[in-house]
C-alpha atoms as a PDB file:
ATOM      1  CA  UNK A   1     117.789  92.908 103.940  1.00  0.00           C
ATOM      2  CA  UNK A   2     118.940  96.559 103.994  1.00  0.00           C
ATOM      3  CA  UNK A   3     122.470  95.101 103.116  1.00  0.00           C
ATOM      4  CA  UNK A   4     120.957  93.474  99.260  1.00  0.00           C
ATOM      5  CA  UNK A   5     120.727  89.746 101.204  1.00  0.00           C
ATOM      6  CA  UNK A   6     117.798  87.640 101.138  1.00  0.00           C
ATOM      7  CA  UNK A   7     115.559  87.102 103.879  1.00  0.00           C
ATOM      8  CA  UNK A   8     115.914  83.228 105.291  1.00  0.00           C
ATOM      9  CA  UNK A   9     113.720  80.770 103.643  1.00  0.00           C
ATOM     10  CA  UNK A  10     111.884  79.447 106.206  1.00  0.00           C
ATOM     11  CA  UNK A  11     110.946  83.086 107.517  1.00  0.00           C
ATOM     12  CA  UNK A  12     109.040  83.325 104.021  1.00  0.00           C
ATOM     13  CA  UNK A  13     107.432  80.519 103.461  1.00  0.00           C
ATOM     14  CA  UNK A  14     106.077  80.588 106.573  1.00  0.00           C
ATOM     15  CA  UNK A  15     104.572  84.079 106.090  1.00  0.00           C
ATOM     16  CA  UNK A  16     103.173  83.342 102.664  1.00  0.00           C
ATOM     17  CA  UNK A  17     102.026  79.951 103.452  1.00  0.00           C
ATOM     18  CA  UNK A  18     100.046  81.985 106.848  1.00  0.00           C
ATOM     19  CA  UNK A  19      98.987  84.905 104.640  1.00  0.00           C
ATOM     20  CA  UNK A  20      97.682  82.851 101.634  1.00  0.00           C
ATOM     21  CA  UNK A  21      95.440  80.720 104.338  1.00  0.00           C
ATOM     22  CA  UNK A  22      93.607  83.881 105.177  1.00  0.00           C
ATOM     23  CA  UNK A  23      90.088  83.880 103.722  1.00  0.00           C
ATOM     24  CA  UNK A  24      90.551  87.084 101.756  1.00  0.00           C
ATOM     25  CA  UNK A  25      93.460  84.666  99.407  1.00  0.00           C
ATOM     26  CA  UNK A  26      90.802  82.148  99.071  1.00  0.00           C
ATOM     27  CA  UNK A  27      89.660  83.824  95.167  1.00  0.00           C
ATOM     28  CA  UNK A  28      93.517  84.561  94.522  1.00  0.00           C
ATOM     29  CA  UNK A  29      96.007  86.554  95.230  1.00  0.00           C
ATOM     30  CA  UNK A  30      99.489  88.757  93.958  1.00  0.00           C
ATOM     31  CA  UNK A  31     102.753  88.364  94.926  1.00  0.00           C
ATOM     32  CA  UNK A  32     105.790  90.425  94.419  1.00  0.00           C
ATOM     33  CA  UNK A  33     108.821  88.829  94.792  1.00  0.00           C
ATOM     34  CA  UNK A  34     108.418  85.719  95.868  1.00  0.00           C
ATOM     35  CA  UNK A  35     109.735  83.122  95.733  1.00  0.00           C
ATOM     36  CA  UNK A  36     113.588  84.624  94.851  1.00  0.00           C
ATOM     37  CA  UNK A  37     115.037  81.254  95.294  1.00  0.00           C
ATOM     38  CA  UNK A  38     114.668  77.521  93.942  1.00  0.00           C
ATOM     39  CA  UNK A  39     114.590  76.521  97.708  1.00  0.00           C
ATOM     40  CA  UNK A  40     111.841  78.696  98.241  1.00  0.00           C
ATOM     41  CA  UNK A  41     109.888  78.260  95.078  1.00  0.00           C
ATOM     42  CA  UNK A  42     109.815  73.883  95.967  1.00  0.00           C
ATOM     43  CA  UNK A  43     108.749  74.675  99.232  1.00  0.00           C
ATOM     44  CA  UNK A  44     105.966  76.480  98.587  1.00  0.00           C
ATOM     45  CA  UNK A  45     104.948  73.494  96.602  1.00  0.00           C
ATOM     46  CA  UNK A  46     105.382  71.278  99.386  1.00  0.00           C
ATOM     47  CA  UNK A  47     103.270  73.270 101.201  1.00  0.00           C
ATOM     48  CA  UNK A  48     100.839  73.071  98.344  1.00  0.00           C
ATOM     49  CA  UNK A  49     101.118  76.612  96.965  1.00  0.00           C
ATOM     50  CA  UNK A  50     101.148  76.487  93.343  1.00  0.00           C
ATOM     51  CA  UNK A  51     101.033  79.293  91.252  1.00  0.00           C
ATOM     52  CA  UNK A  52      98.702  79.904  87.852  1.00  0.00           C
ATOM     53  CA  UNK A  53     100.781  82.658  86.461  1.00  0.00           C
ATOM     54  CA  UNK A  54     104.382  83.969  87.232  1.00  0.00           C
ATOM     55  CA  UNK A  55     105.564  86.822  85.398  1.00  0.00           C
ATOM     56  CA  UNK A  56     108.930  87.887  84.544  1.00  0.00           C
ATOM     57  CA  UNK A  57     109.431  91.588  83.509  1.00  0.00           C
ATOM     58  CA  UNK A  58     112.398  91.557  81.617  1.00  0.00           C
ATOM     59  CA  UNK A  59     115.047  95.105  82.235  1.00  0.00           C
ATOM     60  CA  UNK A  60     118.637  95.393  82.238  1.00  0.00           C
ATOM     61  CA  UNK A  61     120.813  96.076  84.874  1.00  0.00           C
ATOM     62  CA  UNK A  62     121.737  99.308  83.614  1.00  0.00           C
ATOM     63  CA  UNK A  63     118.250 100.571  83.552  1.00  0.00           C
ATOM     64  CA  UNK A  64     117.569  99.256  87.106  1.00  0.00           C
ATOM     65  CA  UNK A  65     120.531 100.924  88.341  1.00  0.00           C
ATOM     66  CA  UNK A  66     119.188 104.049  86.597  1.00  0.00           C
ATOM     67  CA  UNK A  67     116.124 103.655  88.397  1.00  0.00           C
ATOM     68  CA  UNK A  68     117.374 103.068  91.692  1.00  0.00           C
ATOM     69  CA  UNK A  69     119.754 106.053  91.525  1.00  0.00           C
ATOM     70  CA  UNK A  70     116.922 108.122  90.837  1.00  0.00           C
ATOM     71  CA  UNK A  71     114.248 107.410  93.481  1.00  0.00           C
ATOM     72  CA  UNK A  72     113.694 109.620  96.205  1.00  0.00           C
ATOM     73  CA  UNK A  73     111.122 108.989  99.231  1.00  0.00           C
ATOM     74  CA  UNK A  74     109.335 110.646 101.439  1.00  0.00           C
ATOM     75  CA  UNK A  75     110.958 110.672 105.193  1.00  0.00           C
ATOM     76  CA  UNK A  76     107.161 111.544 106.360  1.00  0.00           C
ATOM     77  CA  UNK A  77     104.675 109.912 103.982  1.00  0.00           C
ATOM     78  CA  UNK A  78     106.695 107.212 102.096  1.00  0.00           C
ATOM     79  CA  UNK A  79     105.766 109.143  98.519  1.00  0.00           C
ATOM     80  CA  UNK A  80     107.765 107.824  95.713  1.00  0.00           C
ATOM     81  CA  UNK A  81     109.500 109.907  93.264  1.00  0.00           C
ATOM     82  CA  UNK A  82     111.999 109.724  90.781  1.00  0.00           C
ATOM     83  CA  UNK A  83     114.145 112.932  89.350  1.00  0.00           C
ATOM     84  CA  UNK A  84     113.679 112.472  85.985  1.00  0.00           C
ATOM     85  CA  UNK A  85     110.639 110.622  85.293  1.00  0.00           C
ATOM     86  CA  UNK A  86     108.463 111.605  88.218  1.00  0.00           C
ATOM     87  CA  UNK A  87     110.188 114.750  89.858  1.00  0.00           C
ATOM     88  CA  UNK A  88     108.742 116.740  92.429  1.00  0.00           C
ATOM     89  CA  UNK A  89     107.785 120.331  91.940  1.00  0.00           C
ATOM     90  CA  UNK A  90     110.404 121.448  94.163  1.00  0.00           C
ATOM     91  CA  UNK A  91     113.587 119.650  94.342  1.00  0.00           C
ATOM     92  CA  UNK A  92     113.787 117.529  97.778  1.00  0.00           C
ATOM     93  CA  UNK A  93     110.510 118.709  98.672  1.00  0.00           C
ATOM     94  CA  UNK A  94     107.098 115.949  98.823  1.00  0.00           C
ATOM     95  CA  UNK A  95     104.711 117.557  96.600  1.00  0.00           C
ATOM     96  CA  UNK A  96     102.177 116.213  99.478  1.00  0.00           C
ATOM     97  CA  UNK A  97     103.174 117.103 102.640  1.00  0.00           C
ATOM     98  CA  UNK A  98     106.196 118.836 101.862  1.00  0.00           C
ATOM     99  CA  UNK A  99     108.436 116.098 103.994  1.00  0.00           C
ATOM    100  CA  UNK A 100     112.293 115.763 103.327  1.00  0.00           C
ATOM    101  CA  UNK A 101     112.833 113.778 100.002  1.00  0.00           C
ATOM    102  CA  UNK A 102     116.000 111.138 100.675  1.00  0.00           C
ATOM    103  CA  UNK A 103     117.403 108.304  98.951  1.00  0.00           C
ATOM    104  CA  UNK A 104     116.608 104.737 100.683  1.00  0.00           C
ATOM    105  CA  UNK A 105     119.684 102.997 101.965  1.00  0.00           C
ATOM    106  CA  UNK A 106     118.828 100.366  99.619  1.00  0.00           C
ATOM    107  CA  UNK A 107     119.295 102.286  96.763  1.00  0.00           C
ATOM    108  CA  UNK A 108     122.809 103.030  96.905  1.00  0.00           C
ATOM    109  CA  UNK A 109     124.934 102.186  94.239  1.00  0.00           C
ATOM    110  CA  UNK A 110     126.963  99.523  95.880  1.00  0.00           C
ATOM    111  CA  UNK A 111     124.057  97.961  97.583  1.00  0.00           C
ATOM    112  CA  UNK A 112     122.073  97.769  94.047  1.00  0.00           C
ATOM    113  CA  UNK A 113     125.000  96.089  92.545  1.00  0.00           C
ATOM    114  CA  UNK A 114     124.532  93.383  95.568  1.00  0.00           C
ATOM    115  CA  UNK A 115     121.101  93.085  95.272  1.00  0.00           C
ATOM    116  CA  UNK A 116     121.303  92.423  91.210  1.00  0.00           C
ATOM    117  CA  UNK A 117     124.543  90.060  92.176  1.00  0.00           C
ATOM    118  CA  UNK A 118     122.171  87.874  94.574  1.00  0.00           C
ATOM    119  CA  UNK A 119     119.419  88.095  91.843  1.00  0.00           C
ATOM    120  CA  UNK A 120     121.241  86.889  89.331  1.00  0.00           C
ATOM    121  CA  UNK A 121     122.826  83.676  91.144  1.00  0.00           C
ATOM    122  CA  UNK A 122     119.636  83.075  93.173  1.00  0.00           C
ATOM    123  CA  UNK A 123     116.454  84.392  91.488  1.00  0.00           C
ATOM    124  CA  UNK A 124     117.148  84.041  88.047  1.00  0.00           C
ATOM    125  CA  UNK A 125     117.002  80.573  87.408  1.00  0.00           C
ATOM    126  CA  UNK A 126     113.562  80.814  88.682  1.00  0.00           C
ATOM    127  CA  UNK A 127     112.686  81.574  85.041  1.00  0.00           C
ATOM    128  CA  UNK A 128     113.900  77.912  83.963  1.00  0.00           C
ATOM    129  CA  UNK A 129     111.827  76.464  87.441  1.00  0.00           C
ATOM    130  CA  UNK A 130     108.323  77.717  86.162  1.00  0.00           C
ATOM    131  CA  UNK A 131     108.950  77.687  82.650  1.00  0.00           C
ATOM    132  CA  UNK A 132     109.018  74.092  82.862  1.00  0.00           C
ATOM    133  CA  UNK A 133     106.154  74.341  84.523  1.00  0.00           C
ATOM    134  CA  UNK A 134     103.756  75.878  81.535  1.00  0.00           C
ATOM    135  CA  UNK A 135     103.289  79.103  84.092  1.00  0.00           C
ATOM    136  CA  UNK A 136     106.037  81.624  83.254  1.00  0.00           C
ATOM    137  CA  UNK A 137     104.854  84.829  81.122  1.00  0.00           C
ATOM    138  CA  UNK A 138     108.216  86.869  80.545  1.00  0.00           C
ATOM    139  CA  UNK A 139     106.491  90.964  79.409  1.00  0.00           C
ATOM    140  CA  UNK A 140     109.110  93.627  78.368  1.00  0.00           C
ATOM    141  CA  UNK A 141     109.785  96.869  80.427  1.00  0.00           C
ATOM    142  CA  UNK A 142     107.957  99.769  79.688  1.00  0.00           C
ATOM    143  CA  UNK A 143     108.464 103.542  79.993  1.00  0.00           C
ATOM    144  CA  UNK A 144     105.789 103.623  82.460  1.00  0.00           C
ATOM    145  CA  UNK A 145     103.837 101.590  85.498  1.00  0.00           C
ATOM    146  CA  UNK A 146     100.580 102.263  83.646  1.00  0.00           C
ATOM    147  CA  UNK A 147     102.168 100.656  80.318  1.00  0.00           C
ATOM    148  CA  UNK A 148     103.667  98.085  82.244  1.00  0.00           C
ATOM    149  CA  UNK A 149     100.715  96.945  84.391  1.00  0.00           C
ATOM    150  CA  UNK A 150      98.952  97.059  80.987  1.00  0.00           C
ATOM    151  CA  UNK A 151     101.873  94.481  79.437  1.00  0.00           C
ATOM    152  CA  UNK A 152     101.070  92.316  82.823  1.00  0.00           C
ATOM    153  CA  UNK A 153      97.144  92.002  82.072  1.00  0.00           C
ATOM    154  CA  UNK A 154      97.578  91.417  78.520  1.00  0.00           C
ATOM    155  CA  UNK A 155     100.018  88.292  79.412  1.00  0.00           C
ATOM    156  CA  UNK A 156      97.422  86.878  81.838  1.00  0.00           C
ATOM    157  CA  UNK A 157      95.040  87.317  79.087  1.00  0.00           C
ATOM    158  CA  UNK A 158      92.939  89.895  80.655  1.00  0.00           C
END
């Protein structure tokens, strides 16, 4: 995973398909990021997971790669920044315990340009696989997670 790969399918479905069978899953539930393959995606529906909604939020590569080369997290706490849109008060520093800020492994240039290589041959044509299916809901990037989680609702109709 660390190296922009995926995660082997039967690893996954078997963890969502055990997860999703928990009674707190029983009114709904989220997920981020999966299914990232076709494979995946039709066995989940052999296992009989079907989803209402899946939504696609739409950014280029470039501003991903922006993104990624911006982050910084916590060593201590896990707190997420970013240098230009969500800096710290003191460069390096965690505004909340004052922990190391680094850049995740994953976040490296090269390993960003893997990740978006393996999206775009693996996950992408998931779009196709649930448009044809009536559930796909494709909302635009927006300058912030607020905006964007606002985009999200508005797609499900909420």
């Amino acid at each position: 995973m660390d190296a922009g790969k995926l995660v082997p399918d039967e690893v996954i479905i078997g963890v969502i398909s055990d997860r999703l069978a928990e009674p707190d899953c029983a009114n709904g539930y989220i997920l981020d990021g999966v299914p990232r393959t076709i494979a995946q995606a039709e066995a989940l529906e052999k296992a009989g997971i079907y989803f209402d909604h899946v939504i696609s939020i739409e950014i280029s590569d470039e501003e991903i790669e922006e993104r990624m080369a911006g982050r910084r997290v916590c060593e201590q706490c896990s707190a997420s920044f970013h240098v230009v849109a969500v800096p710290p008060k003191q460069e390096g520093i965690c505004d909340k315990c004052g922990g190391k800020l680094s850049r995740r492994h994953d976040d490296d240039p090269e390993v960003v340009e893997q990740r978006l290589a393996v999206y775009h041959k693996e996950t992408e044509p998931l779009k196709d696989f649930y448009k044809s299916r009536g559930v796909l809901e494709y909302v635009e990037n927006q300058p912030t997670v607020a905006a964007t989680s606002q985009a999200i609702l508005h797609a499900l109709g909420k």
